[in-house]
PDBML (XML) file of the C-alpha atoms, coordinates in Angstrom:
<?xml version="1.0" encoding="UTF-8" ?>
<PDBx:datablock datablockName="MODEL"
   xmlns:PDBx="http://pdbml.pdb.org/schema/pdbx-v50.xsd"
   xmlns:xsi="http://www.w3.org/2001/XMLSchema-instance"
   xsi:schemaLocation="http://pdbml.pdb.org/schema/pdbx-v50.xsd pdbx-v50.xsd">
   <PDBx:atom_siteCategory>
      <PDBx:atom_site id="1">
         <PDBx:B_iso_or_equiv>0.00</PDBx:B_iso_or_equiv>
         <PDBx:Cartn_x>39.600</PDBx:Cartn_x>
         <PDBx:Cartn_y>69.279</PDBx:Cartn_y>
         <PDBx:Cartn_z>116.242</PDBx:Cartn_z>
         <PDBx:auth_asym_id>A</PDBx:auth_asym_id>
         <PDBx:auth_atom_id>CA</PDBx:auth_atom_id>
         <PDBx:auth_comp_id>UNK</PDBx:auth_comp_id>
         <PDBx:auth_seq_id>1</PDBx:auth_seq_id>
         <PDBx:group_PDB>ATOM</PDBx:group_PDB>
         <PDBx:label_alt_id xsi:nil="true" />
         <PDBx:label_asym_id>A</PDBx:label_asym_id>
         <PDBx:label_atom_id>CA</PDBx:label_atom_id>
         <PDBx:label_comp_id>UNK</PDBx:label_comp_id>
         <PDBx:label_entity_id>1</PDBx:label_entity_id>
         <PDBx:label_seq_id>1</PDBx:label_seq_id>
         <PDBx:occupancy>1.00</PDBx:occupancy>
         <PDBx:pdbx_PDB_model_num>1</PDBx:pdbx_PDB_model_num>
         <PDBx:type_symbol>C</PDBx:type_symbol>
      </PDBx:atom_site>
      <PDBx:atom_site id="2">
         <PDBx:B_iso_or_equiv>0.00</PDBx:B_iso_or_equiv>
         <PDBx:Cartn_x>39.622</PDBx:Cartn_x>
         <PDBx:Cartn_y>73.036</PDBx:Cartn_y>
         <PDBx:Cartn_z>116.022</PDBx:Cartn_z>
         <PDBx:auth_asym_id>A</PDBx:auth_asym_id>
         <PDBx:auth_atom_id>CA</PDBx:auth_atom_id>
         <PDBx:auth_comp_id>UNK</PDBx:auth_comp_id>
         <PDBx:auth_seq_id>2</PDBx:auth_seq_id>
         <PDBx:group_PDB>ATOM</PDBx:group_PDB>
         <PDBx:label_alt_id xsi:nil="true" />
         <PDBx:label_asym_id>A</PDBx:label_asym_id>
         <PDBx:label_atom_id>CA</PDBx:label_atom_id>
         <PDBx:label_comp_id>UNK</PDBx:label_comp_id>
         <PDBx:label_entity_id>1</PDBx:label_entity_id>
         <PDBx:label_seq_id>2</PDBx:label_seq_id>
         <PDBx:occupancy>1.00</PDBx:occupancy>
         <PDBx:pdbx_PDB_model_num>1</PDBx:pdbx_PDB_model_num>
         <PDBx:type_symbol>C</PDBx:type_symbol>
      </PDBx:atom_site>
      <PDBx:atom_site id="3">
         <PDBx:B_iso_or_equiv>0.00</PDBx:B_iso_or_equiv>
         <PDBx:Cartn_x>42.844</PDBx:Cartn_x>
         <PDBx:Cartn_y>73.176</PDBx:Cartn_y>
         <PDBx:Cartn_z>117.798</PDBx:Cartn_z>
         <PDBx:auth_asym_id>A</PDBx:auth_asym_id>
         <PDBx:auth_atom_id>CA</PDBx:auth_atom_id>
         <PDBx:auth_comp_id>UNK</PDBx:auth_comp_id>
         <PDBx:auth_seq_id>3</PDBx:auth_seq_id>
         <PDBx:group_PDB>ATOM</PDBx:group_PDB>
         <PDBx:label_alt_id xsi:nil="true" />
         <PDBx:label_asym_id>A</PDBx:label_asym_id>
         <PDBx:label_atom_id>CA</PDBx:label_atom_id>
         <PDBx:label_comp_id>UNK</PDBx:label_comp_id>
         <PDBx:label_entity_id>1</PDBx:label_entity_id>
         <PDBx:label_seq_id>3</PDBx:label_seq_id>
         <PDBx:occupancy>1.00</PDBx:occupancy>
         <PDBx:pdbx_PDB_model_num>1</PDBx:pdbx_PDB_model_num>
         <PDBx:type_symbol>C</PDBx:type_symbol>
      </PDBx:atom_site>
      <PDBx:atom_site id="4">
         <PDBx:B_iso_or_equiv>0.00</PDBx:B_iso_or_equiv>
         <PDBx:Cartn_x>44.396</PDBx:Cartn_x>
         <PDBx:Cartn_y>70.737</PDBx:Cartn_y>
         <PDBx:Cartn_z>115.064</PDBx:Cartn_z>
         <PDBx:auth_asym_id>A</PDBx:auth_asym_id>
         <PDBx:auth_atom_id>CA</PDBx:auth_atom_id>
         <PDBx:auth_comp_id>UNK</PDBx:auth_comp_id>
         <PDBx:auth_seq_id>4</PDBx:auth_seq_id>
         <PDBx:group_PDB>ATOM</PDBx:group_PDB>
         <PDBx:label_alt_id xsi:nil="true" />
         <PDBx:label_asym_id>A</PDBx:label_asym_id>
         <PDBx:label_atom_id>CA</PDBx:label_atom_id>
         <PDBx:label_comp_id>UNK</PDBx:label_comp_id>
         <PDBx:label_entity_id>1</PDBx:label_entity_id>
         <PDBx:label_seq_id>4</PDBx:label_seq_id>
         <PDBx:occupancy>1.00</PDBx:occupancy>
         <PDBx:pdbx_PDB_model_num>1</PDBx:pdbx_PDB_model_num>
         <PDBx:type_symbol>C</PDBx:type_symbol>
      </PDBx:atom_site>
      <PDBx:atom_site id="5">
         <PDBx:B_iso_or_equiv>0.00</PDBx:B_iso_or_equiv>
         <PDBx:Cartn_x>47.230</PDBx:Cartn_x>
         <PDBx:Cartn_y>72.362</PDBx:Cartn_y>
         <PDBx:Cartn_z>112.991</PDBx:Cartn_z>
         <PDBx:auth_asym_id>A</PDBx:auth_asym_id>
         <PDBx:auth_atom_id>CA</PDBx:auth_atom_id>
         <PDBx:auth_comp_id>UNK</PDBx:auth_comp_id>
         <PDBx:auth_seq_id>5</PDBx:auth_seq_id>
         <PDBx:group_PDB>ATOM</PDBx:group_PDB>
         <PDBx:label_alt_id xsi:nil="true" />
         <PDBx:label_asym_id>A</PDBx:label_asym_id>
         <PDBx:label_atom_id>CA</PDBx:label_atom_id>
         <PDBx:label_comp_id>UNK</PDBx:label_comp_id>
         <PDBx:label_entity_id>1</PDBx:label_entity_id>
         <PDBx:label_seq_id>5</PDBx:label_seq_id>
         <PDBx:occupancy>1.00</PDBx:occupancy>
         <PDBx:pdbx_PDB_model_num>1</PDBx:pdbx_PDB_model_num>
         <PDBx:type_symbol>C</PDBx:type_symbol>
      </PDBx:atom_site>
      <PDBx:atom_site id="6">
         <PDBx:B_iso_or_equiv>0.00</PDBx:B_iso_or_equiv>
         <PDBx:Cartn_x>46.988</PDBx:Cartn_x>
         <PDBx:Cartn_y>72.042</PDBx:Cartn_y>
         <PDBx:Cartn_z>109.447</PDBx:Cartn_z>
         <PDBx:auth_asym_id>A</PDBx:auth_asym_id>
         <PDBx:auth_atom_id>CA</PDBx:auth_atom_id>
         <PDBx:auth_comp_id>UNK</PDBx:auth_comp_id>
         <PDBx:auth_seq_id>6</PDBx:auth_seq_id>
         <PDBx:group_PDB>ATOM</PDBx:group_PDB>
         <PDBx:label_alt_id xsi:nil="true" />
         <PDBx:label_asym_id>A</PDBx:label_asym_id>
         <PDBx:label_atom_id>CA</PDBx:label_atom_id>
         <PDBx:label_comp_id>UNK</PDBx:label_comp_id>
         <PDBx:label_entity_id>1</PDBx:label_entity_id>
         <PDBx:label_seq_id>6</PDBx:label_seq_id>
         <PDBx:occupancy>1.00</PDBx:occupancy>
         <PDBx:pdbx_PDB_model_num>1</PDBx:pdbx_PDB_model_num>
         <PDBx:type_symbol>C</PDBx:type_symbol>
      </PDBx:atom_site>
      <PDBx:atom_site id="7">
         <PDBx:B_iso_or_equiv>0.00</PDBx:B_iso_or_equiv>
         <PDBx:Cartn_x>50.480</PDBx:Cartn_x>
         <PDBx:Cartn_y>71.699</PDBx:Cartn_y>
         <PDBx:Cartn_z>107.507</PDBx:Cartn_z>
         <PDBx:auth_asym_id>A</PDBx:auth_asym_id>
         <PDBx:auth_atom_id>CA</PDBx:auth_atom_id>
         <PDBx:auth_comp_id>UNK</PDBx:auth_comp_id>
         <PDBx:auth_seq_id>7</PDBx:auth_seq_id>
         <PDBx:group_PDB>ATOM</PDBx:group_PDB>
         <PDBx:label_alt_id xsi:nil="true" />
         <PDBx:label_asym_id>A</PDBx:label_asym_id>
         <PDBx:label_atom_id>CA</PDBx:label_atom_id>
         <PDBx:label_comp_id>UNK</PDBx:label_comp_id>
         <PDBx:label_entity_id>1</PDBx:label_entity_id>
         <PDBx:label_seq_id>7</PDBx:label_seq_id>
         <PDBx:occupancy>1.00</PDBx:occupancy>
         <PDBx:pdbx_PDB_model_num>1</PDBx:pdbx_PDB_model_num>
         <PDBx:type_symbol>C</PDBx:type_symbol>
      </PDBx:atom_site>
      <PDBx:atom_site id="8">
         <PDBx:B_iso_or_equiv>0.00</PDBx:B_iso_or_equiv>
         <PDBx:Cartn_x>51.495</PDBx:Cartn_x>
         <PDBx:Cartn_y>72.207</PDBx:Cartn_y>
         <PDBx:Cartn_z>103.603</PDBx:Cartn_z>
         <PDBx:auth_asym_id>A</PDBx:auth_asym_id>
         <PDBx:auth_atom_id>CA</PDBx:auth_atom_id>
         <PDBx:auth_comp_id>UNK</PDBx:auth_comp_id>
         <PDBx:auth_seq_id>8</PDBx:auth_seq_id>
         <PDBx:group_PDB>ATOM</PDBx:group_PDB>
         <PDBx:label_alt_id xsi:nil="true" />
         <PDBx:label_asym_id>A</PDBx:label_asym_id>
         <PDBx:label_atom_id>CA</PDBx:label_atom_id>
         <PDBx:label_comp_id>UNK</PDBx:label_comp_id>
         <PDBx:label_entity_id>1</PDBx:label_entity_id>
         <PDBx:label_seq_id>8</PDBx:label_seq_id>
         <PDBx:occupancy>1.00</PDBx:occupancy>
         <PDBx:pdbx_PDB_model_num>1</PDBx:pdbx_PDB_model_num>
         <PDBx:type_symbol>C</PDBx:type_symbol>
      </PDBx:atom_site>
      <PDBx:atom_site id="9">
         <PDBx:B_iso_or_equiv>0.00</PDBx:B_iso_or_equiv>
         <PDBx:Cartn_x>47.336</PDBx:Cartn_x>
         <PDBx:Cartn_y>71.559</PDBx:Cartn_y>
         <PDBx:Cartn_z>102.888</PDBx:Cartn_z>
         <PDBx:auth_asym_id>A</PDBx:auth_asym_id>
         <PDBx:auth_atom_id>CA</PDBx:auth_atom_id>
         <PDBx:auth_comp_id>UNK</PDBx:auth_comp_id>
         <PDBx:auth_seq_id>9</PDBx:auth_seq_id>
         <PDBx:group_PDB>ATOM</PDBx:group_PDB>
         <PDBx:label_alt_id xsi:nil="true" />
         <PDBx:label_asym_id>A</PDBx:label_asym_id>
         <PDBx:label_atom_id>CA</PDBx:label_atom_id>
         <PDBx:label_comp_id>UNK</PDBx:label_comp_id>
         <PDBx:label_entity_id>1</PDBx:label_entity_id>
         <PDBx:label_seq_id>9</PDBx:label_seq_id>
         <PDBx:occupancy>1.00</PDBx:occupancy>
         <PDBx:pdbx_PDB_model_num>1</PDBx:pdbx_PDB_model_num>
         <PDBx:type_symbol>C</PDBx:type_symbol>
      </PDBx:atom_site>
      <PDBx:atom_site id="10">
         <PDBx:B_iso_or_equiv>0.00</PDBx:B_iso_or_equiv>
         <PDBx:Cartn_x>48.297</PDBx:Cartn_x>
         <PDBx:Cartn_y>68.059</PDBx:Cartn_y>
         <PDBx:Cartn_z>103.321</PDBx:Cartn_z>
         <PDBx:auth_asym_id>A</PDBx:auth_asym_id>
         <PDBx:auth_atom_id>CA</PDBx:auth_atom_id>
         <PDBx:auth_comp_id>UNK</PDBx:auth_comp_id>
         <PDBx:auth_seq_id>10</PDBx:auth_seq_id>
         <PDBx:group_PDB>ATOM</PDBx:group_PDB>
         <PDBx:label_alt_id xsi:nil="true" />
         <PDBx:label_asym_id>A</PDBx:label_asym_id>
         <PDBx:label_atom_id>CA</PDBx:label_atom_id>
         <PDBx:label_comp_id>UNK</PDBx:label_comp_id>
         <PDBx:label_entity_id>1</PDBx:label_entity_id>
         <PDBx:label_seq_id>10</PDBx:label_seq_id>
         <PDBx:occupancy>1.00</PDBx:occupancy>
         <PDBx:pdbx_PDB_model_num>1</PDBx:pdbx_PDB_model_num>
         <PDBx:type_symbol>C</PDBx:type_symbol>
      </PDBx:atom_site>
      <PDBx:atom_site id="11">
         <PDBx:B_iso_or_equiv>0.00</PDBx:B_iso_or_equiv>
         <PDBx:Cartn_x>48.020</PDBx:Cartn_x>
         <PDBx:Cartn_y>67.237</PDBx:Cartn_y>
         <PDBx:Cartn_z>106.779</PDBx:Cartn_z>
         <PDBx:auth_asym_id>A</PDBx:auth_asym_id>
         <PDBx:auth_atom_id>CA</PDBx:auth_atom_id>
         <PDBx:auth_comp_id>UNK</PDBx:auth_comp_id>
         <PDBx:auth_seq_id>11</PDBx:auth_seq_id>
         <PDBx:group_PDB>ATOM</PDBx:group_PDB>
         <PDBx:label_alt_id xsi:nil="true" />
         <PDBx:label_asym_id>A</PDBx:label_asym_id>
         <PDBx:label_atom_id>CA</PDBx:label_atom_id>
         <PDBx:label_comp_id>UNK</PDBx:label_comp_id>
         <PDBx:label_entity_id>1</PDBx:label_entity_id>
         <PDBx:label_seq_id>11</PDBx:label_seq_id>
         <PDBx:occupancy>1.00</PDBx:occupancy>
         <PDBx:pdbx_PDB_model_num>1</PDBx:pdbx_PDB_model_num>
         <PDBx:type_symbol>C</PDBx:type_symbol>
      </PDBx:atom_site>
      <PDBx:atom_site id="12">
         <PDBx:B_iso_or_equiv>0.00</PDBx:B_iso_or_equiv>
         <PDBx:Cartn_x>46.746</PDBx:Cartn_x>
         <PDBx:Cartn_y>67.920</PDBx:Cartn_y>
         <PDBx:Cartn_z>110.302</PDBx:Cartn_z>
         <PDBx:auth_asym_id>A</PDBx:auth_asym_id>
         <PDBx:auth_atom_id>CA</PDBx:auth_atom_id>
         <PDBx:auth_comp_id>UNK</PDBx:auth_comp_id>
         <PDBx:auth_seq_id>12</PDBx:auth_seq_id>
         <PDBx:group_PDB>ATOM</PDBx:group_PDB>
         <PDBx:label_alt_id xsi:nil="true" />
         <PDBx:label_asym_id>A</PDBx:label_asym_id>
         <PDBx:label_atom_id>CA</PDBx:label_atom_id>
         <PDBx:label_comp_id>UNK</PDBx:label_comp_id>
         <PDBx:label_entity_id>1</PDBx:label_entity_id>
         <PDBx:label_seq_id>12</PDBx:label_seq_id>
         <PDBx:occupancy>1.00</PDBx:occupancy>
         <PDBx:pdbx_PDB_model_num>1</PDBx:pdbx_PDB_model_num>
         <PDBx:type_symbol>C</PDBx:type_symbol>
      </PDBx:atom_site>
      <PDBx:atom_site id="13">
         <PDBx:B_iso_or_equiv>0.00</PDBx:B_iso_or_equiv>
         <PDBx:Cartn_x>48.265</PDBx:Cartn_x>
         <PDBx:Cartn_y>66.945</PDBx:Cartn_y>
         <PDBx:Cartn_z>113.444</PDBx:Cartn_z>
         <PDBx:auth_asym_id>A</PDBx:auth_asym_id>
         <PDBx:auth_atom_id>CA</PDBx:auth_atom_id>
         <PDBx:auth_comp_id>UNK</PDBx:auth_comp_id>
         <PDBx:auth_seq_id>13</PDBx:auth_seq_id>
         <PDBx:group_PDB>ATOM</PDBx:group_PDB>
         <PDBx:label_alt_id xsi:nil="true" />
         <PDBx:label_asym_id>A</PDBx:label_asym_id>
         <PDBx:label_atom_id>CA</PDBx:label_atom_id>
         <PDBx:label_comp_id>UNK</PDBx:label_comp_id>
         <PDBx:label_entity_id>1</PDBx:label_entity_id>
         <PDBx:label_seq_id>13</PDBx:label_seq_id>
         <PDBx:occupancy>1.00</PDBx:occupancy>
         <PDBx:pdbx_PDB_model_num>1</PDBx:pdbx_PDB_model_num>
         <PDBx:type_symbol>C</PDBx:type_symbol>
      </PDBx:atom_site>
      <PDBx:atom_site id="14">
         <PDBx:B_iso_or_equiv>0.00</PDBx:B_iso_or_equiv>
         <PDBx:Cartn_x>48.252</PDBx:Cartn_x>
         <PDBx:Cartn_y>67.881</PDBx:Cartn_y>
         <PDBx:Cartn_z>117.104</PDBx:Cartn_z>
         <PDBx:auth_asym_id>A</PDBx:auth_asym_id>
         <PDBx:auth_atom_id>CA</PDBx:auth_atom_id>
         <PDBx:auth_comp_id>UNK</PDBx:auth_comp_id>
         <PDBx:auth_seq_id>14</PDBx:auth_seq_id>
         <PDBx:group_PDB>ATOM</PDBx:group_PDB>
         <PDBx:label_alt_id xsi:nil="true" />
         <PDBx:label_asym_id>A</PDBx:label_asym_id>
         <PDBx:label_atom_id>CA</PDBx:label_atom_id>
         <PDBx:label_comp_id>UNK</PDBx:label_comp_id>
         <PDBx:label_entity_id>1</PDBx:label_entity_id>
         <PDBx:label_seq_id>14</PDBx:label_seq_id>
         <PDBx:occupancy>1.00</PDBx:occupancy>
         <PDBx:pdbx_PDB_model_num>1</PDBx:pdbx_PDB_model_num>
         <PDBx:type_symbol>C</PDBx:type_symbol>
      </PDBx:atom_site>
      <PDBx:atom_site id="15">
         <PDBx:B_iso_or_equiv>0.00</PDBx:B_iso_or_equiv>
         <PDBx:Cartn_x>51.267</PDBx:Cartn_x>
         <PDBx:Cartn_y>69.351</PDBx:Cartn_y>
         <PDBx:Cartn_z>118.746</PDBx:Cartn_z>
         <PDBx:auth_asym_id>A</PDBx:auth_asym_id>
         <PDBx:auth_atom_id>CA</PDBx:auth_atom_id>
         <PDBx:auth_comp_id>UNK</PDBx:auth_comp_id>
         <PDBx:auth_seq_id>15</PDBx:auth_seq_id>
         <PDBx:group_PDB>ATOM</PDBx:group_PDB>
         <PDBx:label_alt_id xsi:nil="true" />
         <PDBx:label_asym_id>A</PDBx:label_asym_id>
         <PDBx:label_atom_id>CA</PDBx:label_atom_id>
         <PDBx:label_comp_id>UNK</PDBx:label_comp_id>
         <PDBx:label_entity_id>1</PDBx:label_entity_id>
         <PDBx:label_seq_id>15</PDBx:label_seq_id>
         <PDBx:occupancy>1.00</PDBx:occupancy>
         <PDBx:pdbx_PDB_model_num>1</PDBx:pdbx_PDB_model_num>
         <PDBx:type_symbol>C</PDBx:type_symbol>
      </PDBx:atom_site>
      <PDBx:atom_site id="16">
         <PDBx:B_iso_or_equiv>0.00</PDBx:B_iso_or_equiv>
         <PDBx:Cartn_x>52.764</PDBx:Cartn_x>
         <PDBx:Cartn_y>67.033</PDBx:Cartn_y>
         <PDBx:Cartn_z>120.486</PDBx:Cartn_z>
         <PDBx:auth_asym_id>A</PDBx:auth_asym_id>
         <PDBx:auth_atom_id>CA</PDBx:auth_atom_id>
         <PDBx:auth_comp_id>UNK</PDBx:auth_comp_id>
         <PDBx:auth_seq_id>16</PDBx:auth_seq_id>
         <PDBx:group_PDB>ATOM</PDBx:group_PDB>
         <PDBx:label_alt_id xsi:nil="true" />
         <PDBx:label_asym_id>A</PDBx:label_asym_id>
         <PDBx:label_atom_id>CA</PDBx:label_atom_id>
         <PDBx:label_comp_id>UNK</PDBx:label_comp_id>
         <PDBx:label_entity_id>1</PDBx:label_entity_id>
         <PDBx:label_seq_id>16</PDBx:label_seq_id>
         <PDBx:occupancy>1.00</PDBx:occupancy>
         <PDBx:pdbx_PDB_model_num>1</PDBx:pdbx_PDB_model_num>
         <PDBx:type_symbol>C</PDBx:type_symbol>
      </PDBx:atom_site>
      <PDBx:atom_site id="17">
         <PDBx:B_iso_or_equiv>0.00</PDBx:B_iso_or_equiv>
         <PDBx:Cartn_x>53.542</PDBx:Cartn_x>
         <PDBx:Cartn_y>64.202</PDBx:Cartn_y>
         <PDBx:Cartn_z>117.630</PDBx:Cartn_z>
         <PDBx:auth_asym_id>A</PDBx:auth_asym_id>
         <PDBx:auth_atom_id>CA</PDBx:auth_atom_id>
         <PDBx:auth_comp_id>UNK</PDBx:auth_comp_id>
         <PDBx:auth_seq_id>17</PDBx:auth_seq_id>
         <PDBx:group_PDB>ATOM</PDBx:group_PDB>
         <PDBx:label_alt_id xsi:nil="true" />
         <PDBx:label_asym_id>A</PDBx:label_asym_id>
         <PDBx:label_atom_id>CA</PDBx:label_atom_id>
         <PDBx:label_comp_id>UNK</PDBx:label_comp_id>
         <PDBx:label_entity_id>1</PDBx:label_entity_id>
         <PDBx:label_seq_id>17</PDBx:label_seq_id>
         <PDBx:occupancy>1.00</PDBx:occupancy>
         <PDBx:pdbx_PDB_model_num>1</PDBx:pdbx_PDB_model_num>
         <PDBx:type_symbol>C</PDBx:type_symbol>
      </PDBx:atom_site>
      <PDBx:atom_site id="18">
         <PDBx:B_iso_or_equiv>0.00</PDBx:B_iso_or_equiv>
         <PDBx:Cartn_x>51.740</PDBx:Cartn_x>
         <PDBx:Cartn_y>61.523</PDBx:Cartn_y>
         <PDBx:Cartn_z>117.174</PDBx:Cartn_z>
         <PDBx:auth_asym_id>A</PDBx:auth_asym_id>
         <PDBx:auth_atom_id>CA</PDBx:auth_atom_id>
         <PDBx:auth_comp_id>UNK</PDBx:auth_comp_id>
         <PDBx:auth_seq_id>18</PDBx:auth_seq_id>
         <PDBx:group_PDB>ATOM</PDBx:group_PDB>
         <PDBx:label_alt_id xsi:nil="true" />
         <PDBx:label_asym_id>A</PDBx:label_asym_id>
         <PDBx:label_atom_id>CA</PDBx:label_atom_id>
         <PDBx:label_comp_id>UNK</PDBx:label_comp_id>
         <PDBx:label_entity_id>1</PDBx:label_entity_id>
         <PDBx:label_seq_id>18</PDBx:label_seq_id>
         <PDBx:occupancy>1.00</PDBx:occupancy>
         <PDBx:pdbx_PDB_model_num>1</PDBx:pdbx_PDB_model_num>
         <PDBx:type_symbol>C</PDBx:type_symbol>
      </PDBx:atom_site>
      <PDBx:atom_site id="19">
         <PDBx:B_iso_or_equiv>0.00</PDBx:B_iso_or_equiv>
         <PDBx:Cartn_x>51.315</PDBx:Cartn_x>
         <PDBx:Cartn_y>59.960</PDBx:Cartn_y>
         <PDBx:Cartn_z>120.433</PDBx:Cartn_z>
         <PDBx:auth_asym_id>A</PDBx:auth_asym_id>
         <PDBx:auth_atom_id>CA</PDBx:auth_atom_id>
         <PDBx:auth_comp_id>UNK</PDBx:auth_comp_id>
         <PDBx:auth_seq_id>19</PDBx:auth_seq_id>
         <PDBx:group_PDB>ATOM</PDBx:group_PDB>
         <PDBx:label_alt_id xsi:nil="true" />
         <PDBx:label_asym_id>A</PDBx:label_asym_id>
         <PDBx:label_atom_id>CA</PDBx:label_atom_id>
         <PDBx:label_comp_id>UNK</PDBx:label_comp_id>
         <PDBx:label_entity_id>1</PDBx:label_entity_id>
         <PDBx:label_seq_id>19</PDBx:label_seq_id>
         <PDBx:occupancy>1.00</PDBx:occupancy>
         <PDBx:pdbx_PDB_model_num>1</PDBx:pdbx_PDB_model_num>
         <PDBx:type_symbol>C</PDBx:type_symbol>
      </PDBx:atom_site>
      <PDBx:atom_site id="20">
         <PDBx:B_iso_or_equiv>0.00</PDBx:B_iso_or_equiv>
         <PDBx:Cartn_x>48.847</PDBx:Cartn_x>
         <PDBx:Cartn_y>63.424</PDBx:Cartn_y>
         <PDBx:Cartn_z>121.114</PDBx:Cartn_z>
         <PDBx:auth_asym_id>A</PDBx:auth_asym_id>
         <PDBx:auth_atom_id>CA</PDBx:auth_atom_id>
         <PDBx:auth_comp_id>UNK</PDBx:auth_comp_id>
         <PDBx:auth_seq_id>20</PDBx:auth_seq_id>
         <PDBx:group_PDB>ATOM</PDBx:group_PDB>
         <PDBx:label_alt_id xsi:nil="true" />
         <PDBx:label_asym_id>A</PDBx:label_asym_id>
         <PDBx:label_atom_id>CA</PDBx:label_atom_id>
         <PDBx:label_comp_id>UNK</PDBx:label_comp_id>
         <PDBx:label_entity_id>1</PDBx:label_entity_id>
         <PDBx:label_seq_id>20</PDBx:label_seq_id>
         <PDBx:occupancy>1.00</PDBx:occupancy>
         <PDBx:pdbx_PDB_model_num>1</PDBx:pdbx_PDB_model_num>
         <PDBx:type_symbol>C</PDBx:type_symbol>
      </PDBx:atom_site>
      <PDBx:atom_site id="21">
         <PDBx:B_iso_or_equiv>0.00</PDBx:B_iso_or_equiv>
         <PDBx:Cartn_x>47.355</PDBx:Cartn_x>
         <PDBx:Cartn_y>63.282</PDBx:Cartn_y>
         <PDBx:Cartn_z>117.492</PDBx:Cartn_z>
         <PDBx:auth_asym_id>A</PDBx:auth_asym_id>
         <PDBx:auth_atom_id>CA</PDBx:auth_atom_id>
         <PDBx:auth_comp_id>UNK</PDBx:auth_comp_id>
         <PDBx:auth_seq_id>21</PDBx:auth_seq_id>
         <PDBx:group_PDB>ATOM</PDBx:group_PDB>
         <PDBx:label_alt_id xsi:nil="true" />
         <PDBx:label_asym_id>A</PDBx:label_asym_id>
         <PDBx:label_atom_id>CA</PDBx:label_atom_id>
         <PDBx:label_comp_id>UNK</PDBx:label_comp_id>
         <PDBx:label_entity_id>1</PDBx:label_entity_id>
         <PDBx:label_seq_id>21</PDBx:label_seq_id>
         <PDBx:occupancy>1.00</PDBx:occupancy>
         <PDBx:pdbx_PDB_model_num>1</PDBx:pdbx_PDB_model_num>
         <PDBx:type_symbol>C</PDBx:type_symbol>
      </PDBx:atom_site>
      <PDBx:atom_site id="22">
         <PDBx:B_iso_or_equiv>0.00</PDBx:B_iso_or_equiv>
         <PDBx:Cartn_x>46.125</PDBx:Cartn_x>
         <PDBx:Cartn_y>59.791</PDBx:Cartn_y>
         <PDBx:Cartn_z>117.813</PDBx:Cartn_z>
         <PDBx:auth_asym_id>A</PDBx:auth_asym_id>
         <PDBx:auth_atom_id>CA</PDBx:auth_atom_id>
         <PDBx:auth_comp_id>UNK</PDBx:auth_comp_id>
         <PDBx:auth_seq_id>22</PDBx:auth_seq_id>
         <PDBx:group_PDB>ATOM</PDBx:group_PDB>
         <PDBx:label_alt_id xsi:nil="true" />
         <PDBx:label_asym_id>A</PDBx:label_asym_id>
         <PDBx:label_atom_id>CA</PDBx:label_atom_id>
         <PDBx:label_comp_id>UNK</PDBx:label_comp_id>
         <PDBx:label_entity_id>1</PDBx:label_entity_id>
         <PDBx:label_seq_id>22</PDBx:label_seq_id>
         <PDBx:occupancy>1.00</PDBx:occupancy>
         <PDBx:pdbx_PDB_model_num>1</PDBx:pdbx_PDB_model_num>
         <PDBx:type_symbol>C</PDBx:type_symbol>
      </PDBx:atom_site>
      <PDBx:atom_site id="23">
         <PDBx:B_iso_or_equiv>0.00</PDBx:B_iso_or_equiv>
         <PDBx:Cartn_x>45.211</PDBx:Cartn_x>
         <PDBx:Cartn_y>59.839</PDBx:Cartn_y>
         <PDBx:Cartn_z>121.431</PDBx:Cartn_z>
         <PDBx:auth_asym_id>A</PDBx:auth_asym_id>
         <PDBx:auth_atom_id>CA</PDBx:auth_atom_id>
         <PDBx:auth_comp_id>UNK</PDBx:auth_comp_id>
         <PDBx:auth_seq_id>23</PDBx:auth_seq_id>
         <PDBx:group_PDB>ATOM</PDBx:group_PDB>
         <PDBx:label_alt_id xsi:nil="true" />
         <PDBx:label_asym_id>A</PDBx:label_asym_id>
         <PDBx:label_atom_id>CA</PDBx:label_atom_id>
         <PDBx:label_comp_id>UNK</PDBx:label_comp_id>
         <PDBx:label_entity_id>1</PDBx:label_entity_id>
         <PDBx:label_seq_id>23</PDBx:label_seq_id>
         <PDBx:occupancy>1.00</PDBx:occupancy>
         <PDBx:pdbx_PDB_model_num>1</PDBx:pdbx_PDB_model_num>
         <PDBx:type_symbol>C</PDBx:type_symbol>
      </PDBx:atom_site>
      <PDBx:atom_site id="24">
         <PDBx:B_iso_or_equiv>0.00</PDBx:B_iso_or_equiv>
         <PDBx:Cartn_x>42.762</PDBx:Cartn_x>
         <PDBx:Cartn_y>62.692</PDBx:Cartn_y>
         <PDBx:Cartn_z>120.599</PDBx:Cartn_z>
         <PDBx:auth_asym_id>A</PDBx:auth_asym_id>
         <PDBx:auth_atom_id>CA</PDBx:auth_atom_id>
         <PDBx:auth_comp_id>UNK</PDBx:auth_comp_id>
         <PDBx:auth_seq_id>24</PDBx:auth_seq_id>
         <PDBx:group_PDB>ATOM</PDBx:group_PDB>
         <PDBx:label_alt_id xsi:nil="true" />
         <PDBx:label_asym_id>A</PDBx:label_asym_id>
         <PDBx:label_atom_id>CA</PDBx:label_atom_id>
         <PDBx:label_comp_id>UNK</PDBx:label_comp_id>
         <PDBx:label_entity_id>1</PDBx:label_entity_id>
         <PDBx:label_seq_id>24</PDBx:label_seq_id>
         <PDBx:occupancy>1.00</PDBx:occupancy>
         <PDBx:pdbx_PDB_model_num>1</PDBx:pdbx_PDB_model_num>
         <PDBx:type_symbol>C</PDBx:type_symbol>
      </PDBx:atom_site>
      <PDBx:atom_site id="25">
         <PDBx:B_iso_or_equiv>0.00</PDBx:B_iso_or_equiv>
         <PDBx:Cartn_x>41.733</PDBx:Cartn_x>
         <PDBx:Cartn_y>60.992</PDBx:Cartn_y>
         <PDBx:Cartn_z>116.911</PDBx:Cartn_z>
         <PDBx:auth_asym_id>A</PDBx:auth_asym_id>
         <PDBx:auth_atom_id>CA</PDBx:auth_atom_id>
         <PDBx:auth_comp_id>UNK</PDBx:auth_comp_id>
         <PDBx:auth_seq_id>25</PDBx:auth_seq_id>
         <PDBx:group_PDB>ATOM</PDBx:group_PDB>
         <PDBx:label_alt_id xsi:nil="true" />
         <PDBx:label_asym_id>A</PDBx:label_asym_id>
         <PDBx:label_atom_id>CA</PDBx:label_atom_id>
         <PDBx:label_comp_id>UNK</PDBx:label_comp_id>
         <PDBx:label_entity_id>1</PDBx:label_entity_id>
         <PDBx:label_seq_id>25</PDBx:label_seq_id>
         <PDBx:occupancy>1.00</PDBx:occupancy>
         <PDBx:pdbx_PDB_model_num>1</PDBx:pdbx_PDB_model_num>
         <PDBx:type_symbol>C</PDBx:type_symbol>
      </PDBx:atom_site>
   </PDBx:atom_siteCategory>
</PDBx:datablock>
């Protein structure tokens, strides 16, 4: 989770997309 990027306050996301983001949610 720490390596998680946080965009516009709004969101947070892997890099990658989402294919990474929800693999690792």
């Amino acid at each position: 989770i720490a390596q998680a990027d946080e965009v516009d306050s709004r969101f947070l996301q892997f890099e990658g997309g989402l294919s990474i983001t929800a693999l690792v949610v």
